[in-house]
C-alpha atoms as a PDB file:
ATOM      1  CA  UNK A   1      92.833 117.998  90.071  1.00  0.00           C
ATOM      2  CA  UNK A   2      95.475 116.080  92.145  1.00  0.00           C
ATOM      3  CA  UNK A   3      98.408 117.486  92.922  1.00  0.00           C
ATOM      4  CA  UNK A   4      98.026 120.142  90.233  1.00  0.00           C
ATOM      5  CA  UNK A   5      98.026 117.512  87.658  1.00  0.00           C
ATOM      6  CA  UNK A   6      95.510 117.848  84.229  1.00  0.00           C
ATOM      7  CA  UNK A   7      92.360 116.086  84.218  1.00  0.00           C
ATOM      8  CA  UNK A   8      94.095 113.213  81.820  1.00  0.00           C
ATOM      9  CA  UNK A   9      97.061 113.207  84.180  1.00  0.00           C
ATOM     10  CA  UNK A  10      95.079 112.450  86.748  1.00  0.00           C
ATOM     11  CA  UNK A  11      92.904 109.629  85.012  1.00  0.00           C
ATOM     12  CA  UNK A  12      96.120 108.068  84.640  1.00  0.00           C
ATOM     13  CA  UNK A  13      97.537 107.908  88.244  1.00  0.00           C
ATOM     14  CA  UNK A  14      93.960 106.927  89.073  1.00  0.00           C
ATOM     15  CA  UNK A  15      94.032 103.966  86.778  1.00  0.00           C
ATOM     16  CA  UNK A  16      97.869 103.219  87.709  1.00  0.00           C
ATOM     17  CA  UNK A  17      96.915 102.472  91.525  1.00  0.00           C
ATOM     18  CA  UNK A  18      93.970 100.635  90.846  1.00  0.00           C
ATOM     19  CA  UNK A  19      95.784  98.130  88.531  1.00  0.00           C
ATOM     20  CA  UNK A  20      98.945  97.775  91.440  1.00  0.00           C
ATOM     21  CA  UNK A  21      95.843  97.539  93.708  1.00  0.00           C
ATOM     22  CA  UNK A  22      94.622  94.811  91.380  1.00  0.00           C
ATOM     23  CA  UNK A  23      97.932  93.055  91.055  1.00  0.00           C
ATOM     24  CA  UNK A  24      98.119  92.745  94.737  1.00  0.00           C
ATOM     25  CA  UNK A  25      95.038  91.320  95.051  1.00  0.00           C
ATOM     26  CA  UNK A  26      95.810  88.658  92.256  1.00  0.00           C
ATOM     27  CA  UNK A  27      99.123  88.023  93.850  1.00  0.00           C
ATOM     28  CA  UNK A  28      97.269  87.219  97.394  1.00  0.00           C
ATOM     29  CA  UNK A  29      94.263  85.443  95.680  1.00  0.00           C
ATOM     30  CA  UNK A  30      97.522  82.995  93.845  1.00  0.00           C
ATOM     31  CA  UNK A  31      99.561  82.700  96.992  1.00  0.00           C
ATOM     32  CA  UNK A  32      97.739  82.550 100.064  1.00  0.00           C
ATOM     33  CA  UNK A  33      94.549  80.726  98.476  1.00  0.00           C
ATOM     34  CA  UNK A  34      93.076  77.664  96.383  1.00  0.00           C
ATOM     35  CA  UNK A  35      92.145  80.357  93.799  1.00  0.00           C
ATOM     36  CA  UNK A  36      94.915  80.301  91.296  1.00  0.00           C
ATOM     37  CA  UNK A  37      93.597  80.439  88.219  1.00  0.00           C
ATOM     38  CA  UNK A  38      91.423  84.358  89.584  1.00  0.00           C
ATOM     39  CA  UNK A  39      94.408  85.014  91.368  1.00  0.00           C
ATOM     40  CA  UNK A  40      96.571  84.038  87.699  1.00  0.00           C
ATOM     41  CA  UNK A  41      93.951  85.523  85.439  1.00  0.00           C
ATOM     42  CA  UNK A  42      93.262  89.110  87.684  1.00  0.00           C
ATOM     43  CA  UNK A  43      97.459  89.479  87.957  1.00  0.00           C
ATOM     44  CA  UNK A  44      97.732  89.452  83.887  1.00  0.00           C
ATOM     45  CA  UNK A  45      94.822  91.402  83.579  1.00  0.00           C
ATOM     46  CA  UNK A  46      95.941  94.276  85.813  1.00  0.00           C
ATOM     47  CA  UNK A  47      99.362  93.732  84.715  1.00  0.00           C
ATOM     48  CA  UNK A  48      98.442  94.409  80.888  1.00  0.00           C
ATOM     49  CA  UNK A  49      96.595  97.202  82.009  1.00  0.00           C
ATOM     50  CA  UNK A  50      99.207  98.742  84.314  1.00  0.00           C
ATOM     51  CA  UNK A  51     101.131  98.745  80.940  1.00  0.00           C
ATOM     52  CA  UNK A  52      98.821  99.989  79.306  1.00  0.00           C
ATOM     53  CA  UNK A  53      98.340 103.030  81.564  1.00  0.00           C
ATOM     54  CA  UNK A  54     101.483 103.537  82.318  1.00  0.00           C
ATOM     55  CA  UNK A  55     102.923 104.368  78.504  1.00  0.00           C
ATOM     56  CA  UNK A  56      99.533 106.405  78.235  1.00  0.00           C
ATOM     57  CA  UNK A  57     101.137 108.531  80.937  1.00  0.00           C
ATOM     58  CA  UNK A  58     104.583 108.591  80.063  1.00  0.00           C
ATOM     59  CA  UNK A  59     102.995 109.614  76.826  1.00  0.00           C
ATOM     60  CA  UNK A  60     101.352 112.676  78.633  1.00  0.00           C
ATOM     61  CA  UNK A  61     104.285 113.867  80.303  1.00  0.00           C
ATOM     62  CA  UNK A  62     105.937 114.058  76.728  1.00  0.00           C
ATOM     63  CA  UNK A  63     103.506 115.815  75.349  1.00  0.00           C
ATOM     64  CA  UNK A  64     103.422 118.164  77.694  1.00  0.00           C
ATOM     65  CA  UNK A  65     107.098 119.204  77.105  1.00  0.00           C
ATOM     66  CA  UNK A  66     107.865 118.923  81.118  1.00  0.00           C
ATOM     67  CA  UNK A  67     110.573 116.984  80.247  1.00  0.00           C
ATOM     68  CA  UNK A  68     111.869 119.803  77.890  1.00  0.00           C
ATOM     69  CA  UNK A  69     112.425 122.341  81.009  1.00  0.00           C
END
């Protein structure tokens, strides 16, 4: 466990770097080389899944009434 978080709390902030890591890596891949359309389709891609990831842990934290105290 990180940071005392549960094992599907930490799944989350797991996934939730790698898709800013992936962003990053489409946003250098479109800006500073001829590879738009990676650097296009990997941004979108981690994007929707940085979305995705981050509801699923908003979700968590709701559920786990820490936003009750």
């Amino acid at each position: 466990m990180v940071f005392g978080l549960s094992r599907r709390a930490t799944v989350a902030a797991v996934v939730v770097a790698l898709t800013v890591f992936g962003m990053t890596v489409g946003t250098v891949l479109l800006l500073a080389t001829g590879r738009t359309n990676v650097g296009w389709f990997m941004f979108v891609l981690s994007f929707g899944a940085w979305m995705f990831a981050a509801v699923g842990g908003m979700l968590l934290v709701w559920d786990s009434g820490y936003l009750d105290r």
